[in-house]
N, C-alpha and C. Protein backbone atom coordinates (compact mmCIF):
# COMPACT_ATOMS: atom_id res chain seq x y z
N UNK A 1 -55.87 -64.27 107.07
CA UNK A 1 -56.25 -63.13 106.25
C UNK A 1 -55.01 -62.44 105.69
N UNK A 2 -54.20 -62.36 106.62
CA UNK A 2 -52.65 -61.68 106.05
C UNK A 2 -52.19 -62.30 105.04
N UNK A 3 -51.79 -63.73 104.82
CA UNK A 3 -51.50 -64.58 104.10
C UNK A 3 -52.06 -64.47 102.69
N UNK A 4 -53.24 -64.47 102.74
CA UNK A 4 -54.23 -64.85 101.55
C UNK A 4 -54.22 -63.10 101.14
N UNK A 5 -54.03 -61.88 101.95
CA UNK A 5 -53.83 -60.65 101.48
C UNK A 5 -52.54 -60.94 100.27
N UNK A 6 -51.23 -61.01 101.14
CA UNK A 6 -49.85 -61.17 100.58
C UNK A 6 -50.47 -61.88 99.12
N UNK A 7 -51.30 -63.13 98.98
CA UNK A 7 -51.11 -64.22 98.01
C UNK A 7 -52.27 -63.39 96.91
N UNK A 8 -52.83 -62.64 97.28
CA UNK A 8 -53.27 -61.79 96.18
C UNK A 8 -52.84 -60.89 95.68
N UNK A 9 -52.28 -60.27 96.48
CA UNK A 9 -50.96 -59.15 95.77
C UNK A 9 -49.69 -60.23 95.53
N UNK A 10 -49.77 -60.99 95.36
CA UNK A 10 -48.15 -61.80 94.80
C UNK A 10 -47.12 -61.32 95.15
N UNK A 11 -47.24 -61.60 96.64
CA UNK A 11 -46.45 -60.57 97.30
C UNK A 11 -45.98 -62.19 98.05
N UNK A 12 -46.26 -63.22 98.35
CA UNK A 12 -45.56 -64.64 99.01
C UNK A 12 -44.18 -64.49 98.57
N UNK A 13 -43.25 -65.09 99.63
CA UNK A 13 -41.56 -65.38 99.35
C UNK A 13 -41.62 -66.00 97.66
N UNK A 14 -42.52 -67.15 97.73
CA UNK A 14 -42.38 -68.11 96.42
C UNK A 14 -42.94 -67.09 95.19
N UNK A 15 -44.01 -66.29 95.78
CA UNK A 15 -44.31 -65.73 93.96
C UNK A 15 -43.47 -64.27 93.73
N UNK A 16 -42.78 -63.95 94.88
CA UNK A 16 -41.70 -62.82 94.77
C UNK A 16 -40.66 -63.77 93.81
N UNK A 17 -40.24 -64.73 94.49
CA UNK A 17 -38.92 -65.09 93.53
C UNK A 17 -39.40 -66.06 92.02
N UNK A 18 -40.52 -66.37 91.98
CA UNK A 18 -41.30 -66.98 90.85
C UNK A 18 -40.85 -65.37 89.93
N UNK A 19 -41.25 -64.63 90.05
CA UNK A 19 -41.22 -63.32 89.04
C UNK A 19 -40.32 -62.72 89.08
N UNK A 20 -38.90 -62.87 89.86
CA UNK A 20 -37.83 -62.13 89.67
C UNK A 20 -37.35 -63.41 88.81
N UNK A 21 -37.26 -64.83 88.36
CA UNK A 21 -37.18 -65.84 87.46
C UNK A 21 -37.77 -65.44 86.10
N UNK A 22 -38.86 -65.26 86.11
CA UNK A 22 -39.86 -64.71 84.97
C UNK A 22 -38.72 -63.68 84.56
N UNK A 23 -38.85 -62.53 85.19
CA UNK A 23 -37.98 -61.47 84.67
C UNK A 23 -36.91 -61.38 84.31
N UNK A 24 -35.90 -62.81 84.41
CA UNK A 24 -34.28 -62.98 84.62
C UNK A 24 -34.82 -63.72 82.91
N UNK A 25 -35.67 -64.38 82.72
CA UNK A 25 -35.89 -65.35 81.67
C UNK A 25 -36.52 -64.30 80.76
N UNK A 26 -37.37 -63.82 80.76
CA UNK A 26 -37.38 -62.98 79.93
C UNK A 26 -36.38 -62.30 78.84
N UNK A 27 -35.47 -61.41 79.99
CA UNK A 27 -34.56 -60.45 79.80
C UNK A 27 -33.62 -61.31 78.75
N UNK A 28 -33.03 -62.55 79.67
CA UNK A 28 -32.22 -63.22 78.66
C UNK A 28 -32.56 -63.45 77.29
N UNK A 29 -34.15 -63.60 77.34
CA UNK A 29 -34.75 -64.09 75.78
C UNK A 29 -34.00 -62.87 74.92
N UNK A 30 -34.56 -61.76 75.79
CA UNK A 30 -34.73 -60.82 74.76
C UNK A 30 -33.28 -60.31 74.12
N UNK A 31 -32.40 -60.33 75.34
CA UNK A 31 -31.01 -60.44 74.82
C UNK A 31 -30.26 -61.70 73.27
N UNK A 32 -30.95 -62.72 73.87
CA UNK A 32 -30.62 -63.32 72.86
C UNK A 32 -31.08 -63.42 71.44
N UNK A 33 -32.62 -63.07 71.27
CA UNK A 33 -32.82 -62.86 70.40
C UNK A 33 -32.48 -61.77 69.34
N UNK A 34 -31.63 -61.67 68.76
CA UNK A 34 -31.12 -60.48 68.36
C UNK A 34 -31.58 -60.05 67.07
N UNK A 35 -32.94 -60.62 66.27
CA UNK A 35 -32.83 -60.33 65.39
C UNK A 35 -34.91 -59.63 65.62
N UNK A 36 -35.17 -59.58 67.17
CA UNK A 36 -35.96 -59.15 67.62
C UNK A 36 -37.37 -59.73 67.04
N UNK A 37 -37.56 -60.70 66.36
CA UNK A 37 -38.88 -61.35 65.53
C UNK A 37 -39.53 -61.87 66.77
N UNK A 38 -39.00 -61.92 68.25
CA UNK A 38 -40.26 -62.67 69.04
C UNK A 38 -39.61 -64.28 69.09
N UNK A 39 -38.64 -64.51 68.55
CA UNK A 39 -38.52 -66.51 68.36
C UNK A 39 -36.83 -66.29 68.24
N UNK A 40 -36.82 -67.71 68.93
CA UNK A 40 -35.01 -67.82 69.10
C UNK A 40 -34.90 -68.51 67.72
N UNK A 41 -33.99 -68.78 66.69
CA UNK A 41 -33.84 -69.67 66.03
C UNK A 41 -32.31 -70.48 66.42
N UNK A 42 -32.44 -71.73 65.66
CA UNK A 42 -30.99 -72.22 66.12
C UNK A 42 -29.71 -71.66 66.16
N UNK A 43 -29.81 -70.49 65.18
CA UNK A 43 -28.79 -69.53 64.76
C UNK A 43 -28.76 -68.76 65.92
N UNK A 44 -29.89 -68.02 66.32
CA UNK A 44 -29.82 -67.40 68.03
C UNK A 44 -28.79 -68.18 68.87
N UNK A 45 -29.47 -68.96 68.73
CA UNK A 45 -29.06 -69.88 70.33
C UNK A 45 -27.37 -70.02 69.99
N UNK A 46 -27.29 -70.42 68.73
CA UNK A 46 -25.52 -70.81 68.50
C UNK A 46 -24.85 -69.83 69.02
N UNK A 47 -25.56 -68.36 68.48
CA UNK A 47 -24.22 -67.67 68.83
C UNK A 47 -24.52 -67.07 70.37
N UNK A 48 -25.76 -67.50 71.08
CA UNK A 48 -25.78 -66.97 72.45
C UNK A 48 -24.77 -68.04 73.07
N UNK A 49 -24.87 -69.36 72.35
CA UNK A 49 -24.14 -70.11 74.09
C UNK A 49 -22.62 -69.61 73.35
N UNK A 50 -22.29 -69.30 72.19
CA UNK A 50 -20.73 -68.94 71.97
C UNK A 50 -20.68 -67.62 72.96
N UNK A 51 -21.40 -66.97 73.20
CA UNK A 51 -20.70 -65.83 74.17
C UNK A 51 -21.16 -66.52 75.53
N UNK A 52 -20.99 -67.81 75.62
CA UNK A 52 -21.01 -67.99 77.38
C UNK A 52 -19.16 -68.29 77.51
N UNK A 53 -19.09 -68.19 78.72
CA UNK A 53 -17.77 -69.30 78.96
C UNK A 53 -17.56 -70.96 78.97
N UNK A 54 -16.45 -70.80 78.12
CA UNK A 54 -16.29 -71.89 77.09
C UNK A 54 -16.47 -73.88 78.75
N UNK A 55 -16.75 -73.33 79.89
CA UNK A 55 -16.35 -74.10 80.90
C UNK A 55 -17.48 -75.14 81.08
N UNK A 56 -17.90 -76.29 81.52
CA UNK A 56 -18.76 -76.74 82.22
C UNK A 56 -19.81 -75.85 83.63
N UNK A 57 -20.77 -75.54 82.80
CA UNK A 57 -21.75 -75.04 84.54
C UNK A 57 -20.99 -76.10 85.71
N UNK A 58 -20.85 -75.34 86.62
CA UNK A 58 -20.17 -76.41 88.20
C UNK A 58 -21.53 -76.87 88.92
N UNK A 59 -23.24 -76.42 88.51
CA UNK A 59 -23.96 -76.95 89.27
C UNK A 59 -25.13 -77.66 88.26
N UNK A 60 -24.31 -78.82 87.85
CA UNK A 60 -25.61 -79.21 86.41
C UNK A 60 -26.01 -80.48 87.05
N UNK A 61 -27.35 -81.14 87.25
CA UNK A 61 -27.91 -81.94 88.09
C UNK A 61 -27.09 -83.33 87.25
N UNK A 62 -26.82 -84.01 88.05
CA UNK A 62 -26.41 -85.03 87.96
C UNK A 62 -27.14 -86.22 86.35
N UNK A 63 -26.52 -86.61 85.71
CA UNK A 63 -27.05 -87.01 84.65
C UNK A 63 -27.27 -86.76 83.52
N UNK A 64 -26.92 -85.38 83.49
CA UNK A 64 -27.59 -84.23 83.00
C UNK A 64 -26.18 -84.79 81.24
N UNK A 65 -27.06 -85.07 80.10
CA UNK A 65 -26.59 -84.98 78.79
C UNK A 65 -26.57 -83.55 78.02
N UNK A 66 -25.98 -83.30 77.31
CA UNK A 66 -25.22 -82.21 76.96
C UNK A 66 -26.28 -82.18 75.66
N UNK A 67 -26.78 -81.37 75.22
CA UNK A 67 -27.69 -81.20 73.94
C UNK A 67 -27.15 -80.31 72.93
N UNK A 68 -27.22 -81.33 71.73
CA UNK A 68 -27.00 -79.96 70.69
C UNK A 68 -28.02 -78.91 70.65
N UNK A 69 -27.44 -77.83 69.74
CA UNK A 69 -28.51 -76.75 69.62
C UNK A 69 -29.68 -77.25 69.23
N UNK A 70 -29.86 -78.41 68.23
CA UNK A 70 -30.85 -78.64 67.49
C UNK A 70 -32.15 -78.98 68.52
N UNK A 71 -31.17 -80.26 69.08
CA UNK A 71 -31.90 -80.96 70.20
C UNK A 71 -32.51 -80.12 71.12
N UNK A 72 -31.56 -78.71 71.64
CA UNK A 72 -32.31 -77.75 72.43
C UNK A 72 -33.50 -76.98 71.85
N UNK A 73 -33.38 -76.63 70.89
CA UNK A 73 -34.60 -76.24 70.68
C UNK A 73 -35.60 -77.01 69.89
N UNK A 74 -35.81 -78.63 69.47
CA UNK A 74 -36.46 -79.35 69.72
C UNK A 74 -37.32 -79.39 71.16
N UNK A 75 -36.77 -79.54 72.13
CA UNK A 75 -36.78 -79.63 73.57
C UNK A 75 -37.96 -78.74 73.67
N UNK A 76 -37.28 -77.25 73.41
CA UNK A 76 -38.34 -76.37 74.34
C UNK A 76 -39.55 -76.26 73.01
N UNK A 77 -39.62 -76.27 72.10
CA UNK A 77 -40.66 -75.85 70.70
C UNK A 77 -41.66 -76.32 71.03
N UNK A 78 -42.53 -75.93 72.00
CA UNK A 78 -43.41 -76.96 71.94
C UNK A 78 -44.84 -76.99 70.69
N UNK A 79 -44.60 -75.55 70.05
CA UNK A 79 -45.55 -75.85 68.57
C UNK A 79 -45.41 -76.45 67.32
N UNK A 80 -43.63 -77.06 67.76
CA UNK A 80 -42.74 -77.58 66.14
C UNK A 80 -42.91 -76.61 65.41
N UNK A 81 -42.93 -74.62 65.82
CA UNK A 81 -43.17 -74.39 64.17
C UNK A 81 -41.07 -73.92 64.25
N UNK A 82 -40.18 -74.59 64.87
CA UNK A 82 -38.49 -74.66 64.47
C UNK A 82 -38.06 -73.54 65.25
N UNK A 83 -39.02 -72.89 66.40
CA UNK A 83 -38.65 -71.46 66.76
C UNK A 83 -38.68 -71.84 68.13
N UNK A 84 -38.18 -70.91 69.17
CA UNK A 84 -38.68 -70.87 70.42
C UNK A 84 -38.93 -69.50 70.72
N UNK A 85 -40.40 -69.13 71.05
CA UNK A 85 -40.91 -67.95 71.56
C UNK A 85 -40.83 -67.86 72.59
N UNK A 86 -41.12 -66.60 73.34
CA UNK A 86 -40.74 -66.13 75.30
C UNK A 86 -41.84 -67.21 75.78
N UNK A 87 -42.83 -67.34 75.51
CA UNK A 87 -43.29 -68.79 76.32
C UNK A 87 -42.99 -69.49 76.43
N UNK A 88 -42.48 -70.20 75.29
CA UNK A 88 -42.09 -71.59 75.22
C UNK A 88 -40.24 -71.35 76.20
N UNK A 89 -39.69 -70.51 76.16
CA UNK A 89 -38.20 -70.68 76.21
C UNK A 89 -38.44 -70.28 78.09
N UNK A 90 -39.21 -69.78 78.35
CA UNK A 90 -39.77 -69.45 80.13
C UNK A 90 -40.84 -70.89 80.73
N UNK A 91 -40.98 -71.61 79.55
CA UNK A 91 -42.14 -72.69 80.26
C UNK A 91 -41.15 -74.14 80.02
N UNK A 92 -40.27 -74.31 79.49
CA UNK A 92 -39.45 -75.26 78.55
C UNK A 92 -38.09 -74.95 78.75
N UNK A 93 -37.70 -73.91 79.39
CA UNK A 93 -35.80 -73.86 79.44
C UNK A 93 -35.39 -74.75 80.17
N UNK A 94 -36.05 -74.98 81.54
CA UNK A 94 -35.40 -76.29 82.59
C UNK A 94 -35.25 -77.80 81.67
N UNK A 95 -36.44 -78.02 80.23
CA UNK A 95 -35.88 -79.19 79.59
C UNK A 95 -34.48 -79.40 79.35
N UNK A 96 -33.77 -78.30 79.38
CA UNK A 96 -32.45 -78.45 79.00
C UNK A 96 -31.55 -77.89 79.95
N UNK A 97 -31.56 -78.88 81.03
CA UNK A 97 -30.72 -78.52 82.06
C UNK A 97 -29.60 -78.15 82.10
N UNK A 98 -28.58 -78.52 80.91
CA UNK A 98 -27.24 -77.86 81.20
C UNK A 98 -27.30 -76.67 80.61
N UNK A 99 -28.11 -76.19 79.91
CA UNK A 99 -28.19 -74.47 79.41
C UNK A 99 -28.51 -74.10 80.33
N UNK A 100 -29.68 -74.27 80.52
CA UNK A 100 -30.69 -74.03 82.54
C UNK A 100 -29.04 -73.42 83.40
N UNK A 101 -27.97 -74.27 83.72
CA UNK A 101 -27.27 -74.38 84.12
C UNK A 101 -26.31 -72.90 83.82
N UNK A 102 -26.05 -73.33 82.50
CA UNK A 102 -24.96 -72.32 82.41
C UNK A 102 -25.09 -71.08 82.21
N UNK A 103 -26.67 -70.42 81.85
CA UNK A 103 -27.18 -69.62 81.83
C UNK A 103 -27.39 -68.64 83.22
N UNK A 104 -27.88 -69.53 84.43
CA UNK A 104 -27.87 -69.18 85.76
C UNK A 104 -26.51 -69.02 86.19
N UNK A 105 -25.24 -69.61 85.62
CA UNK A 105 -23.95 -69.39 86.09
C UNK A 105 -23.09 -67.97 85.73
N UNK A 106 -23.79 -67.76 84.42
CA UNK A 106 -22.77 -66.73 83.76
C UNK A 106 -23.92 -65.71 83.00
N UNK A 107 -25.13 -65.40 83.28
CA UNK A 107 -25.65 -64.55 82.73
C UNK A 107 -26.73 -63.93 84.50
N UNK A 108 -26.60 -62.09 84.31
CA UNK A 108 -26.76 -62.01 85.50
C UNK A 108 -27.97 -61.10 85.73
N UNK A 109 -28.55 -60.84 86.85
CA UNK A 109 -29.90 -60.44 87.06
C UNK A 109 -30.43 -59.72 85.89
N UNK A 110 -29.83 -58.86 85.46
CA UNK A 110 -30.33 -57.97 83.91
C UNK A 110 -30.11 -59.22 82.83
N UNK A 111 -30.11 -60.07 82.63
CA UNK A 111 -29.74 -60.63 81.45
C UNK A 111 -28.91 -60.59 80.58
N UNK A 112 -28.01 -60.11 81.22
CA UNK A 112 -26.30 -59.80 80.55
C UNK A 112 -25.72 -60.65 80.69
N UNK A 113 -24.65 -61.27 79.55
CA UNK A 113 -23.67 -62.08 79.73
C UNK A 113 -22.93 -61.52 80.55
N UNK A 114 -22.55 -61.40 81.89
CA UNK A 114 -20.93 -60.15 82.44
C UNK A 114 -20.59 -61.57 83.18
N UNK A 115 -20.95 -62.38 83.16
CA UNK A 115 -19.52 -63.60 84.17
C UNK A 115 -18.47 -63.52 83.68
N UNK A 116 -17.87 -63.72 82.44
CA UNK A 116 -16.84 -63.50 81.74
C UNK A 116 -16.08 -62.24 82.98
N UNK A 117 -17.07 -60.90 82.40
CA UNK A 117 -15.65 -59.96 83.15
C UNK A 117 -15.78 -59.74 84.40
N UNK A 118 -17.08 -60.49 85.30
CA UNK A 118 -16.78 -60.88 86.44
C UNK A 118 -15.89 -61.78 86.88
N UNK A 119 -15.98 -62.88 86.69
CA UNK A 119 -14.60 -63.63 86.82
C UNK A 119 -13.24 -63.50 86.23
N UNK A 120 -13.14 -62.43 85.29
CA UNK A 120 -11.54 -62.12 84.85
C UNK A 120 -11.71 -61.12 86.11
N UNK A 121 -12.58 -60.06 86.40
CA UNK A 121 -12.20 -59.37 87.64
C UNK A 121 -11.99 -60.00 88.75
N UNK A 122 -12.42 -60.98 89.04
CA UNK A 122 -12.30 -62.19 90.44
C UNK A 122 -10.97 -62.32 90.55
N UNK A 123 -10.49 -63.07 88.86
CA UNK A 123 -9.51 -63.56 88.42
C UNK A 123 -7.90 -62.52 88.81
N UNK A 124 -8.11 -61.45 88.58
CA UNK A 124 -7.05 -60.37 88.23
C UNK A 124 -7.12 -60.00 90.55
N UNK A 125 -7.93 -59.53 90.67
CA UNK A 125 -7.77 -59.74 92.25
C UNK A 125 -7.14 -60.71 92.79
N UNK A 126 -7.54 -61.75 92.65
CA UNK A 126 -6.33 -63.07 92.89
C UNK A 126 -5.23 -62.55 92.54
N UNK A 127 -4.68 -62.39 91.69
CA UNK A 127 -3.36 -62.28 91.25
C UNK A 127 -2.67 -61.13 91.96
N UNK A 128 -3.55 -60.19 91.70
CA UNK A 128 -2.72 -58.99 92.98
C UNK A 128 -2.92 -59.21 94.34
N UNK A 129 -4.06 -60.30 94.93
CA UNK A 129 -3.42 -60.81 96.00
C UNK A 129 -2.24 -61.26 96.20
N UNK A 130 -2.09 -62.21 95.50
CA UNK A 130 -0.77 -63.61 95.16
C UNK A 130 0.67 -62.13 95.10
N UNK A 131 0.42 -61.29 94.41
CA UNK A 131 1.76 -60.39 93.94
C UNK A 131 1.77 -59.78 95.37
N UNK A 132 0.86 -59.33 96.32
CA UNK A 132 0.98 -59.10 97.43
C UNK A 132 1.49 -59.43 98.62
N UNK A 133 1.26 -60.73 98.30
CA UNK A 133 1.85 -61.44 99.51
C UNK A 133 3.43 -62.20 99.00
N UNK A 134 3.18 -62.58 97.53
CA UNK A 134 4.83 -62.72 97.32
C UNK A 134 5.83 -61.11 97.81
N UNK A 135 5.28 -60.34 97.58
CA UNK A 135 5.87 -58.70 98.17
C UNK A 135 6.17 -59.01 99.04
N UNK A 136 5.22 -59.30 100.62
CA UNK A 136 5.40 -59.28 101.64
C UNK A 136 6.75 -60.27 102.14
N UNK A 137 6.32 -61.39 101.20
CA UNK A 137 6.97 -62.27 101.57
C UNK A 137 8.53 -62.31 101.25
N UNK A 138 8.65 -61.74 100.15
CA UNK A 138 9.88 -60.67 100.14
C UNK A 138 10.25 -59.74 101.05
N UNK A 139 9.60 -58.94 101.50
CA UNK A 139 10.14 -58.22 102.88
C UNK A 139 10.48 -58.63 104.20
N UNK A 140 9.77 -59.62 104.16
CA UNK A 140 9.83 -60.63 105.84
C UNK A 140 11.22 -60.90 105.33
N UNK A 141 11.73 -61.11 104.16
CA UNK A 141 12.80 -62.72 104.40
C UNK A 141 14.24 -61.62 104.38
N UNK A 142 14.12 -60.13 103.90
CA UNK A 142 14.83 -59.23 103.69
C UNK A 142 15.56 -58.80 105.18
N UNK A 143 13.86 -58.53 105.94
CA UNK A 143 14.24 -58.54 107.13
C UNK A 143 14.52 -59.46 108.46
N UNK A 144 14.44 -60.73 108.01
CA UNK A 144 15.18 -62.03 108.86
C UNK A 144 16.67 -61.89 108.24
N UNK A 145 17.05 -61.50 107.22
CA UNK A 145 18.54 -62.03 106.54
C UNK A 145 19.01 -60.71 107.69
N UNK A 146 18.38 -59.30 107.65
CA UNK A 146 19.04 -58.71 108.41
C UNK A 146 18.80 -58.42 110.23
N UNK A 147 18.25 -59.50 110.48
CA UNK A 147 17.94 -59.76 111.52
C UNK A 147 16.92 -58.81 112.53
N UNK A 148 16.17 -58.29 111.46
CA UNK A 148 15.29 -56.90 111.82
C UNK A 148 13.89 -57.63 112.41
N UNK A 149 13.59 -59.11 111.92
CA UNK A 149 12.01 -59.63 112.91
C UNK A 149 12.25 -59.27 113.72
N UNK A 150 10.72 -58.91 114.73
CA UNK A 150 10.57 -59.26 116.07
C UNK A 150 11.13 -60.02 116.60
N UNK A 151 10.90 -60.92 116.85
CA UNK A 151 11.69 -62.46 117.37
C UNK A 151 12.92 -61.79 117.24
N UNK A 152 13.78 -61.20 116.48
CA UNK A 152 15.02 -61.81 116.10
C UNK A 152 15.97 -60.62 117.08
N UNK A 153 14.98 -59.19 117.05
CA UNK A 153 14.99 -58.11 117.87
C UNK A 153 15.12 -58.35 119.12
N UNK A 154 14.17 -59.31 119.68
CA UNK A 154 14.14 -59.39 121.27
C UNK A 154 14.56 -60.38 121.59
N UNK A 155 14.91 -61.19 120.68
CA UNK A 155 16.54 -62.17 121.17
C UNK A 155 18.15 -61.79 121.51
N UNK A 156 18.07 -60.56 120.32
CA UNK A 156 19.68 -60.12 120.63
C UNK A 156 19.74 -59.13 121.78
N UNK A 157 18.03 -58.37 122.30
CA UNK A 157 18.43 -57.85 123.50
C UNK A 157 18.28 -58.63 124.48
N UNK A 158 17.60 -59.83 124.62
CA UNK A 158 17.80 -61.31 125.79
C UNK A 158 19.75 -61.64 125.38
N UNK A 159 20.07 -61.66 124.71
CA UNK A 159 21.39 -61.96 124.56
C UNK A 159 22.05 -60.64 125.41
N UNK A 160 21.83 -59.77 124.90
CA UNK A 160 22.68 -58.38 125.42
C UNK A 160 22.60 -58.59 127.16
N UNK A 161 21.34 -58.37 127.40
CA UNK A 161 21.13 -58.60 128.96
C UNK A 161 21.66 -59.76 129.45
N UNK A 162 21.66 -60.72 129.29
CA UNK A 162 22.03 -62.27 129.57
C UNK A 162 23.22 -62.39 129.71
């Protein structure tokens, strides 16, 4: 009874994350469509995948051929009238697995492109790690030349005593 409660309120693990998908696909449509008519045209799509990062998705299923725009929205159209509407682009995006792909990589719960300045922020943390520890690593070697390590401390008083 609990079960079949949950599965009528669409409240199951699977139809919770079925509709946070819906909603991620959506959002993106609507982002991309920028000229707001309801339908992607090839012109959409060109300049949506130009604001992805220029990289290979790192999780594209094996096999997986690279589609032109045309071919992509061939793919998902399923009325041929040259458009892709929020149905068709939510029932038909997995046809085109490496968008599928790079879309899930670099566009994020709101349907924003931000991987870009998520990963330059990833990116720029690294680096002030790296400047951090070259620092450090500058100070260690400052203080071995002047014999200030630990180690180097409680050797010259084992020497002194000795």
């Amino acid at each position: 009874k609990e079960v079949q409660k949950l599965k009528e309120e669409g409240q199951l693990p699977g139809q919770i994350r079925a509709k946070k998908i819906d909603e991620w696909g959506k959002s993106v449509f609507r982002q991309f469509d920028t000229d707001k008519d309801g339908k992607l045209s090839a012109k959409e799509l060109t300049n949506a995948l130009k604001s992805l990062p220029k990289t290979k998705p790192g999780k594209v299923p094996p096999g997986t051929k690279f589609q032109s725009v045309e071919a992509m929205i061939s793919s998902m159209d399923s009325d041929g009238d040259g458009g892709v509407d929020e149905n068709e682009w939510l029932s038909n995006l997995s046809s085109c697995a490496g968008l599928y792909a790079a879309l899930q990589e670099n566009v994020n719960a709101a349907g924003e492109i931000a991987a870009f300045d998520e990963k330059a922020e990833h990116a720029a943390t690294q680096i002030q790690s790296i400047q951090r520890a070259k620092s450090a690593d500058k100070e260690v070697q400052k203080l071995k030349e002047e014999g200030q390590l630990p180690g180097q401390i409680r050797a010259k008083k084992i020497d002194e005593w000795g």
